[in-house]
N, C-alpha and C. Protein backbone atom coordinates (compact mmCIF):
# COMPACT_ATOMS: atom_id res chain seq x y z
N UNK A 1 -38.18 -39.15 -48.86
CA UNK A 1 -38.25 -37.78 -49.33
C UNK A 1 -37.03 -37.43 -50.19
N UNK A 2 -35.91 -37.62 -49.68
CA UNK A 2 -34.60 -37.80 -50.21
C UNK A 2 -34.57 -38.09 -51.57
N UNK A 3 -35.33 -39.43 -52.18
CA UNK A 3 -35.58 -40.00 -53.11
C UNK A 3 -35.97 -39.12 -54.23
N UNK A 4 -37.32 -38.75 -53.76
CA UNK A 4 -38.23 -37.94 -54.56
C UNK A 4 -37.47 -36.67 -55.13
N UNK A 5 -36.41 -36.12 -54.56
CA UNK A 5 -35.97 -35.03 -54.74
C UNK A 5 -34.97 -35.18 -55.74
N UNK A 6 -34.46 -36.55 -55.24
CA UNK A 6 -33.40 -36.53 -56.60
C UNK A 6 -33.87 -36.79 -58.01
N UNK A 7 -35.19 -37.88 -57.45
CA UNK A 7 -35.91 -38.27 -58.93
C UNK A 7 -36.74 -37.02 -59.24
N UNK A 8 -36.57 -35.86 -59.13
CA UNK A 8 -37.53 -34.65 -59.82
C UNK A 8 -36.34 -34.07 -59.79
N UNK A 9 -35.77 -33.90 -58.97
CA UNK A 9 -34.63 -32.63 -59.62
C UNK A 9 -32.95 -33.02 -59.93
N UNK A 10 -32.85 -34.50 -59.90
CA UNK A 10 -31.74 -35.55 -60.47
C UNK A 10 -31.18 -34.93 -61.48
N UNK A 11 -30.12 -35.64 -61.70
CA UNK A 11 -29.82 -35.72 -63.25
C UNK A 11 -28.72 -36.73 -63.51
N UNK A 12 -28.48 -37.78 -64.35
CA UNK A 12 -28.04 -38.50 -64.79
C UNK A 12 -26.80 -37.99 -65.50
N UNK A 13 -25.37 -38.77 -64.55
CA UNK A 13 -23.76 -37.70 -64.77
C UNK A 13 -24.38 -38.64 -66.59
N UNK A 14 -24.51 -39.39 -66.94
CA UNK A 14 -24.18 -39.88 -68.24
C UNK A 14 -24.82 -38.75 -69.34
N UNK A 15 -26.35 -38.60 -69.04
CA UNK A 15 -26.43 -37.20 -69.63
C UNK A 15 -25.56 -35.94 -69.66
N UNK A 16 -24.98 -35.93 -68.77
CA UNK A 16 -24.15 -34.83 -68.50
C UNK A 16 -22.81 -35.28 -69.65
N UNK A 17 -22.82 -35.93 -69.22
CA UNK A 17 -21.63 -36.42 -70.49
C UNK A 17 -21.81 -36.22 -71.97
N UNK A 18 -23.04 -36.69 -72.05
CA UNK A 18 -23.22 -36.62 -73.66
C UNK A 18 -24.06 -35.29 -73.93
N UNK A 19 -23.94 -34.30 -72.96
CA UNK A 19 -24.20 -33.39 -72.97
C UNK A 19 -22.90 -32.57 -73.93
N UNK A 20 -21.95 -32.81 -72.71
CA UNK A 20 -20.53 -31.93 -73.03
C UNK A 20 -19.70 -32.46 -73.88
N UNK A 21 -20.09 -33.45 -74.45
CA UNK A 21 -19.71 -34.00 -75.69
C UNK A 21 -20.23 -33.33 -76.93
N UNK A 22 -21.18 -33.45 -76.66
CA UNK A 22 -22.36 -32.66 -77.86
C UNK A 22 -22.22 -30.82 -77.88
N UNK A 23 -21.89 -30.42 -76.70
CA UNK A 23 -21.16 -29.14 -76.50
C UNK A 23 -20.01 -29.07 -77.02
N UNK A 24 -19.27 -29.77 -76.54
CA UNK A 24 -17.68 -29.02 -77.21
C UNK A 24 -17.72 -29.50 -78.61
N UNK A 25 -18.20 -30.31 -79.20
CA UNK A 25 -18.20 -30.73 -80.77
C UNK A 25 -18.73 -29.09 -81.28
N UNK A 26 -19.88 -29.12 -80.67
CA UNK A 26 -20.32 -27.47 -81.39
C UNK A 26 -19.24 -26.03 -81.03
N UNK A 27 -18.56 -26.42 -79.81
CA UNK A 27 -17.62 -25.42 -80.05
C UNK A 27 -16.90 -25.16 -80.96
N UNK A 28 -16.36 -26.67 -80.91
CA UNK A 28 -15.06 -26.67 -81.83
C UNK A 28 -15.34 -26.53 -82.93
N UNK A 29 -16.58 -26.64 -83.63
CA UNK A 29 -16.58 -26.54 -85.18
C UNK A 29 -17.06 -25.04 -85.44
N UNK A 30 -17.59 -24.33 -84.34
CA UNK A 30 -17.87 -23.08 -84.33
C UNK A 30 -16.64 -22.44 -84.06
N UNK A 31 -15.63 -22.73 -83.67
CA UNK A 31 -13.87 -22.29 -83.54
C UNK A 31 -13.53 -22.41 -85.02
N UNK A 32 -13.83 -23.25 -85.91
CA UNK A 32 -13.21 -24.06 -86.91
C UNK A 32 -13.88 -22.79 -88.25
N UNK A 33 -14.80 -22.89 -87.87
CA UNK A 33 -15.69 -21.57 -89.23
C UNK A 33 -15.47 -20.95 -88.85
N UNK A 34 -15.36 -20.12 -87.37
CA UNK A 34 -14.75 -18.28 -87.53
C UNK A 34 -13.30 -18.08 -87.66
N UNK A 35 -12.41 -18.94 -87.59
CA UNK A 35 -11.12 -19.15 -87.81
C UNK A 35 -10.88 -18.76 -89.62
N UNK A 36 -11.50 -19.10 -90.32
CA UNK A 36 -11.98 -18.94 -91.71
C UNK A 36 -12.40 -17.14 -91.81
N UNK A 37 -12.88 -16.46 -91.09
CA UNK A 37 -13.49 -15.94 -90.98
C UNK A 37 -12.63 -14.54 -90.43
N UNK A 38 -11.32 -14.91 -89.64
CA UNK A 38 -10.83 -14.47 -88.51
C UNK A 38 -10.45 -12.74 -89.66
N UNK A 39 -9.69 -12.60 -91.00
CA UNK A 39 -9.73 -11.56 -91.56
C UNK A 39 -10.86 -10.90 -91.90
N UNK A 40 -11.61 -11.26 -92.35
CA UNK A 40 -12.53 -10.30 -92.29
C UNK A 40 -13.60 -9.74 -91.78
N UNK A 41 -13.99 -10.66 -90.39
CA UNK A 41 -14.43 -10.08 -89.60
C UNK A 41 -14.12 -9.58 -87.69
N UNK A 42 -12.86 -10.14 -88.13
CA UNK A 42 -12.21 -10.07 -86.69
C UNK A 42 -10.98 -8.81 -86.63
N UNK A 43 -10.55 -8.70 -87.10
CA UNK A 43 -9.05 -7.70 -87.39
C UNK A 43 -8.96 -6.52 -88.24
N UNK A 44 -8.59 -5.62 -88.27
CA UNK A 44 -8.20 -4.59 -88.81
C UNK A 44 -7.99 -4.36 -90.44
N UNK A 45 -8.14 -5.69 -90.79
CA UNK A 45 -7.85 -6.00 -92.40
C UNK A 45 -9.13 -6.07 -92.62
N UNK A 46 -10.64 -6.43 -92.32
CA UNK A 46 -11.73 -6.62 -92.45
C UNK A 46 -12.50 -5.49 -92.39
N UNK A 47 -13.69 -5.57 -92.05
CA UNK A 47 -15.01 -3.83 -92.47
C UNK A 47 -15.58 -3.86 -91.26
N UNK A 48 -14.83 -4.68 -89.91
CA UNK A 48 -15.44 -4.34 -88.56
C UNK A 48 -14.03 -4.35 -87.69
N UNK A 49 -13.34 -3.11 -87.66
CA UNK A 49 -12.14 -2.99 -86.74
C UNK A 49 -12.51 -2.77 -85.51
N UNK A 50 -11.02 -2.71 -84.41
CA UNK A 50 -11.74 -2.98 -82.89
C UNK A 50 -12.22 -1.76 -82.88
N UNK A 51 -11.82 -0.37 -83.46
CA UNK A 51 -12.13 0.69 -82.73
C UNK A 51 -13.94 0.85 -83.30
N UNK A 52 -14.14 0.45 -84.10
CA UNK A 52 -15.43 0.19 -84.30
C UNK A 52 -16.29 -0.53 -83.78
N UNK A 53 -15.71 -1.90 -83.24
CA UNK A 53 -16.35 -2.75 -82.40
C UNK A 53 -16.45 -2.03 -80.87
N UNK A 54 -15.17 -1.34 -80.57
CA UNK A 54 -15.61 -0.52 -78.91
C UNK A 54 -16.53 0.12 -79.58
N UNK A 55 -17.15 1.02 -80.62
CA UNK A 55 -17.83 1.66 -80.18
C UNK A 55 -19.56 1.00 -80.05
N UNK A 56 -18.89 -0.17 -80.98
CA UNK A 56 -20.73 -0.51 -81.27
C UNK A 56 -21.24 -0.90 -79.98
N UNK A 57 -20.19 -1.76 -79.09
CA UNK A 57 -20.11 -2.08 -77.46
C UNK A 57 -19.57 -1.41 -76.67
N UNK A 58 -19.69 -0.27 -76.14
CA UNK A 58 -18.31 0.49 -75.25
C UNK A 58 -18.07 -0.09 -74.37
N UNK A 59 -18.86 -0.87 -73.21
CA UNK A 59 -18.94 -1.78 -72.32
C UNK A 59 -18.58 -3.38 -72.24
N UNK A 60 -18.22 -3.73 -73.59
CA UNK A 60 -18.04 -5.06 -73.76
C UNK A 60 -16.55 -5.08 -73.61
N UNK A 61 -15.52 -5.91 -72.54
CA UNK A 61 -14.50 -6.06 -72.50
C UNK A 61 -14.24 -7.81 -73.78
N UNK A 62 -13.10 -7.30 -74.22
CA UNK A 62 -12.98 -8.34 -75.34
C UNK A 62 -11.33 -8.78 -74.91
N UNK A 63 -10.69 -10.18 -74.84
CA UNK A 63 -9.37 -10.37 -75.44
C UNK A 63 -9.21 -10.09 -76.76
N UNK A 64 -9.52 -10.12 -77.56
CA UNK A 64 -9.89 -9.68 -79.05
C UNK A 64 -8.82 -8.23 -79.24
N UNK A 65 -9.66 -7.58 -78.24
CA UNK A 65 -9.08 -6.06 -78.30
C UNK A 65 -7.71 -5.96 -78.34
N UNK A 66 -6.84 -7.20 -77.39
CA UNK A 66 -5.47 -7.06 -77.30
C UNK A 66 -4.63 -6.75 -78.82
N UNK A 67 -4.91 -6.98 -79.80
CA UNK A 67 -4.24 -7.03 -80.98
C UNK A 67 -5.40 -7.22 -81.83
N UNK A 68 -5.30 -6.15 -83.05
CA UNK A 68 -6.25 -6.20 -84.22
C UNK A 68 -5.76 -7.14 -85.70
N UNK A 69 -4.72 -8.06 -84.97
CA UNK A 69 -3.68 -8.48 -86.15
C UNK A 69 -5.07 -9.73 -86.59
N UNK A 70 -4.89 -9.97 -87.94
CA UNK A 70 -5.48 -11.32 -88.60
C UNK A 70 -4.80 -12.35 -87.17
N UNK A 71 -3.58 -12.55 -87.11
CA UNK A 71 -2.76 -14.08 -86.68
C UNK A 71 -3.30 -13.81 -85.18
N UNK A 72 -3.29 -12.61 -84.66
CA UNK A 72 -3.61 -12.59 -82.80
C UNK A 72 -5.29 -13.42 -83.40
N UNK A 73 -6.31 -12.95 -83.97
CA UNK A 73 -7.55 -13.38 -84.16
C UNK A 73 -7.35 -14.70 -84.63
N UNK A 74 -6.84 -15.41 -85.12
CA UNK A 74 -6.50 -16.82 -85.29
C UNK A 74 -6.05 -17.69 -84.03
N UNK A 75 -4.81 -16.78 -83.75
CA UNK A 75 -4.51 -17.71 -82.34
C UNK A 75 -5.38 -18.15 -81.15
N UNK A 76 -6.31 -16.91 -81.26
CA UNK A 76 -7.78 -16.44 -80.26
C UNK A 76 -9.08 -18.11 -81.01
N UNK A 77 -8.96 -18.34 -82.15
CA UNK A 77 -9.59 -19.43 -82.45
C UNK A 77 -8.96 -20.51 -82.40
N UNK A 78 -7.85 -20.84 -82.49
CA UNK A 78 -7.06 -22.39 -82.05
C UNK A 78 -6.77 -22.29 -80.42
N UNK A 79 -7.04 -21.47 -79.41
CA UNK A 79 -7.57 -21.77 -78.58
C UNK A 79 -9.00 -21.64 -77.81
N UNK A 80 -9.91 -21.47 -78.71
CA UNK A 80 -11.07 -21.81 -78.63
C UNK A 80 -11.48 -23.71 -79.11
N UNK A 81 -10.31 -23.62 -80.39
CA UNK A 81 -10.95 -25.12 -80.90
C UNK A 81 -10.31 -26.41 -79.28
N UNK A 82 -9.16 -25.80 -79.72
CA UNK A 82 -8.33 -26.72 -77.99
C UNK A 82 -8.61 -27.00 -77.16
N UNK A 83 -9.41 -25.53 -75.76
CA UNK A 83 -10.53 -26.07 -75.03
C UNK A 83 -11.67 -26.75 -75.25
N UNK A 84 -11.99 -26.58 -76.41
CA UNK A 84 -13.42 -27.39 -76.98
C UNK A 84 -12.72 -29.00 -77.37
N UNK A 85 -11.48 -28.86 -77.65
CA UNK A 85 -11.28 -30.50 -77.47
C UNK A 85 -11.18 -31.25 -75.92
N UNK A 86 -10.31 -30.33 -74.94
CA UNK A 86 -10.39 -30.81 -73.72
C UNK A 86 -11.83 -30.94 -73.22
N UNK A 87 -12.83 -29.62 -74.10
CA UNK A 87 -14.54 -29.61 -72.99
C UNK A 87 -15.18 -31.45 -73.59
N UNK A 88 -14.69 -31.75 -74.80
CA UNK A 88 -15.26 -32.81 -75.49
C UNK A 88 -14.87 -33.94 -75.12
N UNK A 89 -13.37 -34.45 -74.51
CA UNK A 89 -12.90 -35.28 -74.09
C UNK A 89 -13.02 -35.24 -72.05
N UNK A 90 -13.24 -34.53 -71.64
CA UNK A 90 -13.34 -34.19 -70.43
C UNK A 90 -12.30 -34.57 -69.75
N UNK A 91 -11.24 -33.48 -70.13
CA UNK A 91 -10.21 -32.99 -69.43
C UNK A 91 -9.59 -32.04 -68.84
N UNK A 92 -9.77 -32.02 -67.62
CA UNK A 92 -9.60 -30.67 -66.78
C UNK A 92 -10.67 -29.77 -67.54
N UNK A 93 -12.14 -30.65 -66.88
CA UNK A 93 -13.12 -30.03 -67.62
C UNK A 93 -13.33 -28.83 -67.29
N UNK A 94 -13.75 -28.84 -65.90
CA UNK A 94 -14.16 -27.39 -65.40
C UNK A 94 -13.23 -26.20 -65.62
N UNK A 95 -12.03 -26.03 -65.76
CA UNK A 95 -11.40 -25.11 -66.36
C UNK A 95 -11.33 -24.89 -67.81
N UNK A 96 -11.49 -26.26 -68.73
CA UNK A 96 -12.11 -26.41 -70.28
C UNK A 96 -13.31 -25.50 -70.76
N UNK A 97 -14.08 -25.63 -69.64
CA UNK A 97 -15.30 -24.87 -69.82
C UNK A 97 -15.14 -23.08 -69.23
N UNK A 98 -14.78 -22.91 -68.58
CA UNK A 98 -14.11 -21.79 -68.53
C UNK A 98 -13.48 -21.05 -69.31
N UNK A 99 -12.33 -22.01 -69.67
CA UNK A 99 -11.95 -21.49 -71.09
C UNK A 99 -12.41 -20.78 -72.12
N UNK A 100 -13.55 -21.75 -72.67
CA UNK A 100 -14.42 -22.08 -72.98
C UNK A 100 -15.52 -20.70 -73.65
N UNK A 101 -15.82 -20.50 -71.90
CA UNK A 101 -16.69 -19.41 -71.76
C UNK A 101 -15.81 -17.97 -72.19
N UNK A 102 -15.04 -17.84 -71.44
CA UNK A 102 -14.40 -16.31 -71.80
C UNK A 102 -13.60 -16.33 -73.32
N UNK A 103 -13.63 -17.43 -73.96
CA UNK A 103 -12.91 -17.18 -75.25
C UNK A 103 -13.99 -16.87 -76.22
N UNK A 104 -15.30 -17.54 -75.69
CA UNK A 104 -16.56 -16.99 -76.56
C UNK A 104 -17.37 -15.88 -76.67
N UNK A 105 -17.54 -15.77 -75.14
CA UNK A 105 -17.60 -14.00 -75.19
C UNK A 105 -16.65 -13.11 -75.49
N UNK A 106 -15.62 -13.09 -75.11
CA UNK A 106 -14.65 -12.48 -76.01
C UNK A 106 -14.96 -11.96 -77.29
N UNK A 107 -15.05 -12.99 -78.34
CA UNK A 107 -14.95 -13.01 -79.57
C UNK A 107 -16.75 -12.53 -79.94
N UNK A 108 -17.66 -13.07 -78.94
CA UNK A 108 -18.94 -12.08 -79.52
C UNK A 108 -18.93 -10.69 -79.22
N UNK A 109 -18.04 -10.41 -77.95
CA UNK A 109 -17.89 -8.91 -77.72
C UNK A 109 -17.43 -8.16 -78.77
N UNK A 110 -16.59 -8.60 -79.48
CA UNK A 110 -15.54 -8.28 -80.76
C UNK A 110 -16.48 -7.70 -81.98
N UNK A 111 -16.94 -9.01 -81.85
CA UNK A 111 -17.98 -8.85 -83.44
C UNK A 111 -19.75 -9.32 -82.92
N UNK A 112 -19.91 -7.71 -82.51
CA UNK A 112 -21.80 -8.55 -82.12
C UNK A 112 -22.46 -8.18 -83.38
N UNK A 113 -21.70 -7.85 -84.61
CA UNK A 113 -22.55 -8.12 -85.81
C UNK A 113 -22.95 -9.03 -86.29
N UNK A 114 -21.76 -10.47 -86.31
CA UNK A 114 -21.77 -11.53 -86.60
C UNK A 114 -22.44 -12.97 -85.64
N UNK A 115 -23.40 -12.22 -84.97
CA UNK A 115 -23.93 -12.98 -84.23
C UNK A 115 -25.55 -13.53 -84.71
N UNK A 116 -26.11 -14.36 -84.41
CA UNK A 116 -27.44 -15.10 -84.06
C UNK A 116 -27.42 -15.39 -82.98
N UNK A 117 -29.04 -15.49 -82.65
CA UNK A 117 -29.31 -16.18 -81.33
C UNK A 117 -29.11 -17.06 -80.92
N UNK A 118 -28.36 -18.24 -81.52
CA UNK A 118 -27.86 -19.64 -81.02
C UNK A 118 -26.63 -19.26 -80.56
N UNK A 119 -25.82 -18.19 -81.21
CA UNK A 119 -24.41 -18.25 -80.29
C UNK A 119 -24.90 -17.55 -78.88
N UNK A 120 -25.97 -16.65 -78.62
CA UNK A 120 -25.97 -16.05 -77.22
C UNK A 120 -26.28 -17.61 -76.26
N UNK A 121 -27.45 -18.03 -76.99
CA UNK A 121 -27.48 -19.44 -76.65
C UNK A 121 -26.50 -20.39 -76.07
N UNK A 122 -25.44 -20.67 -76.73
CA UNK A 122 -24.42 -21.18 -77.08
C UNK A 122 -23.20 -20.85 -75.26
N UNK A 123 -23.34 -19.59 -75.46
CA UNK A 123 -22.72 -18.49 -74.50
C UNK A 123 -23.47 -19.02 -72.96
N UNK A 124 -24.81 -19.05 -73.20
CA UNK A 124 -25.04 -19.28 -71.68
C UNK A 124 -25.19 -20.23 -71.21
N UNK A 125 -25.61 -21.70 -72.10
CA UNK A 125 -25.21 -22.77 -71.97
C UNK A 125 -23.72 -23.03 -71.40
N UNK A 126 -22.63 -22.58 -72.17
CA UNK A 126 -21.40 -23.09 -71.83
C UNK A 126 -21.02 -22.34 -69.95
N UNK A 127 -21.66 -21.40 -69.64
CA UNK A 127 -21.38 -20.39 -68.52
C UNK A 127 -22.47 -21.07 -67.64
N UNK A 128 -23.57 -21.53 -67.87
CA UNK A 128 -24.06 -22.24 -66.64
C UNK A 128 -23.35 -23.57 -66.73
N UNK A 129 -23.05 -24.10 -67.50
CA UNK A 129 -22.33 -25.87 -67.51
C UNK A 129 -20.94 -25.24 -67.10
N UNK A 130 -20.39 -24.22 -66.21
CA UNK A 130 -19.47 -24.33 -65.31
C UNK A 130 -19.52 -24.74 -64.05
N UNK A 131 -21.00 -24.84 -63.37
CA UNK A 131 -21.68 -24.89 -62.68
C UNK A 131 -21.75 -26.57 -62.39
N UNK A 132 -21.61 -26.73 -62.98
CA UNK A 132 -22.44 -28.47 -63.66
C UNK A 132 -21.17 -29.53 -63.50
N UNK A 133 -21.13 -30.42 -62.79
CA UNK A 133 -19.71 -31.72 -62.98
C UNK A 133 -20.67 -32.48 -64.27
N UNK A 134 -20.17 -31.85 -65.50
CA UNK A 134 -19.82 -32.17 -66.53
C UNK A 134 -18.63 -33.33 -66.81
N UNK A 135 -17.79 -33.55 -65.83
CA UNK A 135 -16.66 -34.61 -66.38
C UNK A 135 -17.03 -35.37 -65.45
N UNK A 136 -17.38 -35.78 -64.38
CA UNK A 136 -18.16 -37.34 -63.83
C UNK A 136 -18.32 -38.71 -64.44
N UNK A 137 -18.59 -38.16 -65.86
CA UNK A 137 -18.86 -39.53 -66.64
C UNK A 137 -17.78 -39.56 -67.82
N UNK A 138 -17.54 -40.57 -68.28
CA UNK A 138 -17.09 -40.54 -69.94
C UNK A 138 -16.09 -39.59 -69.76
N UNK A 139 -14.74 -39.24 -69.10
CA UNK A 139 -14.00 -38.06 -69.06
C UNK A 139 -12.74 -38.75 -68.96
N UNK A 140 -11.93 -37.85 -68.85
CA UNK A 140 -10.43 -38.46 -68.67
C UNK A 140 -10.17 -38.11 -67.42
N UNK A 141 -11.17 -37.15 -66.74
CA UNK A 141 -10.99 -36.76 -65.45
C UNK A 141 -11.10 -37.73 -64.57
N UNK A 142 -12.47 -38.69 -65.07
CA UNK A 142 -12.78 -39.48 -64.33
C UNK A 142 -11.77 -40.96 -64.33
N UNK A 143 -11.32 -40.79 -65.71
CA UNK A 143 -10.39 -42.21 -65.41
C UNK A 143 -8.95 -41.87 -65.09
N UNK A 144 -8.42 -40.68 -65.05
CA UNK A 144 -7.62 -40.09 -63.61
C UNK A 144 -8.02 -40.18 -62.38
N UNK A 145 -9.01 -40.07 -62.03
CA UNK A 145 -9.09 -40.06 -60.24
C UNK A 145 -9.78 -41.68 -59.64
N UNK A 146 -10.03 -42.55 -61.16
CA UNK A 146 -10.43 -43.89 -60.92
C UNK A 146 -8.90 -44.40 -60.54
N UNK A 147 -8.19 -44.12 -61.58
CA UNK A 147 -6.58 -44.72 -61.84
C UNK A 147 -5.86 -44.44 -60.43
N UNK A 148 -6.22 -43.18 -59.94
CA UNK A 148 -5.46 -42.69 -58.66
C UNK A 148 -5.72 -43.62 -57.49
N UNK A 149 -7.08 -43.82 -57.94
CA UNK A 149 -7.95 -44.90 -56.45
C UNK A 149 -7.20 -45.94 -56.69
N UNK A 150 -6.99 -46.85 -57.54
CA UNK A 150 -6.99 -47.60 -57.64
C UNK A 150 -5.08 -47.93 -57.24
N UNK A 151 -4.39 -47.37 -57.50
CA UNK A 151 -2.44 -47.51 -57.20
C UNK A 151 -3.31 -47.30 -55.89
N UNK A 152 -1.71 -48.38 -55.80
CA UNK A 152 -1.34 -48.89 -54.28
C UNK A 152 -0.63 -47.50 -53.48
N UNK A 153 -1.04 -47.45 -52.32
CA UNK A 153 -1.11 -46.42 -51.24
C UNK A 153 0.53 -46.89 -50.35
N UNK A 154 1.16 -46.25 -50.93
CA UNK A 154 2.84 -46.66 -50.32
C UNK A 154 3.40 -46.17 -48.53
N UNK A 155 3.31 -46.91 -47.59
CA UNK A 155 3.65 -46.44 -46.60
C UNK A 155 5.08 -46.13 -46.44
N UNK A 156 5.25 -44.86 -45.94
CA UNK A 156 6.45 -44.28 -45.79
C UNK A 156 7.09 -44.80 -44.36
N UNK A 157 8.04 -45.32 -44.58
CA UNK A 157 8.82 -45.78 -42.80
C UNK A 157 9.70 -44.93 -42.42
């Protein structure tokens, strides 16, 4: 019975891998174009400021909001691209993905003009794959806690 359950509701960590591989690549290059982007549609120099963005969302909490500067909205995308390198390499994934998650909503809270349905997409994918041991396979996580097994176990006298 055991069997059956895993083979219908299984999942293969290697999929999972080339899952979150294939995820954080799309982060990061989706970090990489709104970074481009970060003046004129993120900051106070652009035709969607925060106090405009609270109103279009009054309910949407944003880091965004902290500073309307161009460079705060930049810094807000080189750590979006960063976790998306740790979510891609799988390192200290589950907090990668975390990352991850609140740096993206964030930034759609900011600007829900500049959105399509692949970033909401995008958004709930990355927020259920917190859920998910995503670094199991193919990770650096995993060849940390292989490497750990593997050193010699030192008895203390």
């Amino acid at each position: 019975m055991h069997r059956r359950m895993q083979l219908l509701f299984g999942c293969d960590i290697r999929s999972l891998a080339a899952f979150r591989i294939g995820i954080g690549i799309l982060i990061f290059v989706d970090a990489v174009v709104r970074y481009g982007a970060a003046t004129s549609f993120y900051s106070s120099e652009g035709f969607f400021d925060a106090t405009f963005a609270q109103e279009a969302s009054p309910d949407g909490l944003s880091l965004n909001y902290l500073s309307d500067s161009p460079d705060f909205q930049r810094v807000i995308f080189i750590l979006l691209a960063c976790s998306a390198v740790l979510l891609t390499v799988g390192c200290f994934t589950r907090l990668a993905t975390c990352c991850c998650w609140l740096l993206i909503a964030s930034i759609h809270v900011r600007n829900p003009m500049y959105l399509i349905g692949g970033d909401t997409l995008l958004r709930m994918l990355v927020f259920w794959s917190i859920f998910v041991p995503l670094g199991r396979a193919w990770s650096v996580d995993q060849w940390r806690k292989r490497r750990q097994q593997l050193k010699p176990h030192h008895k203390q006298t």
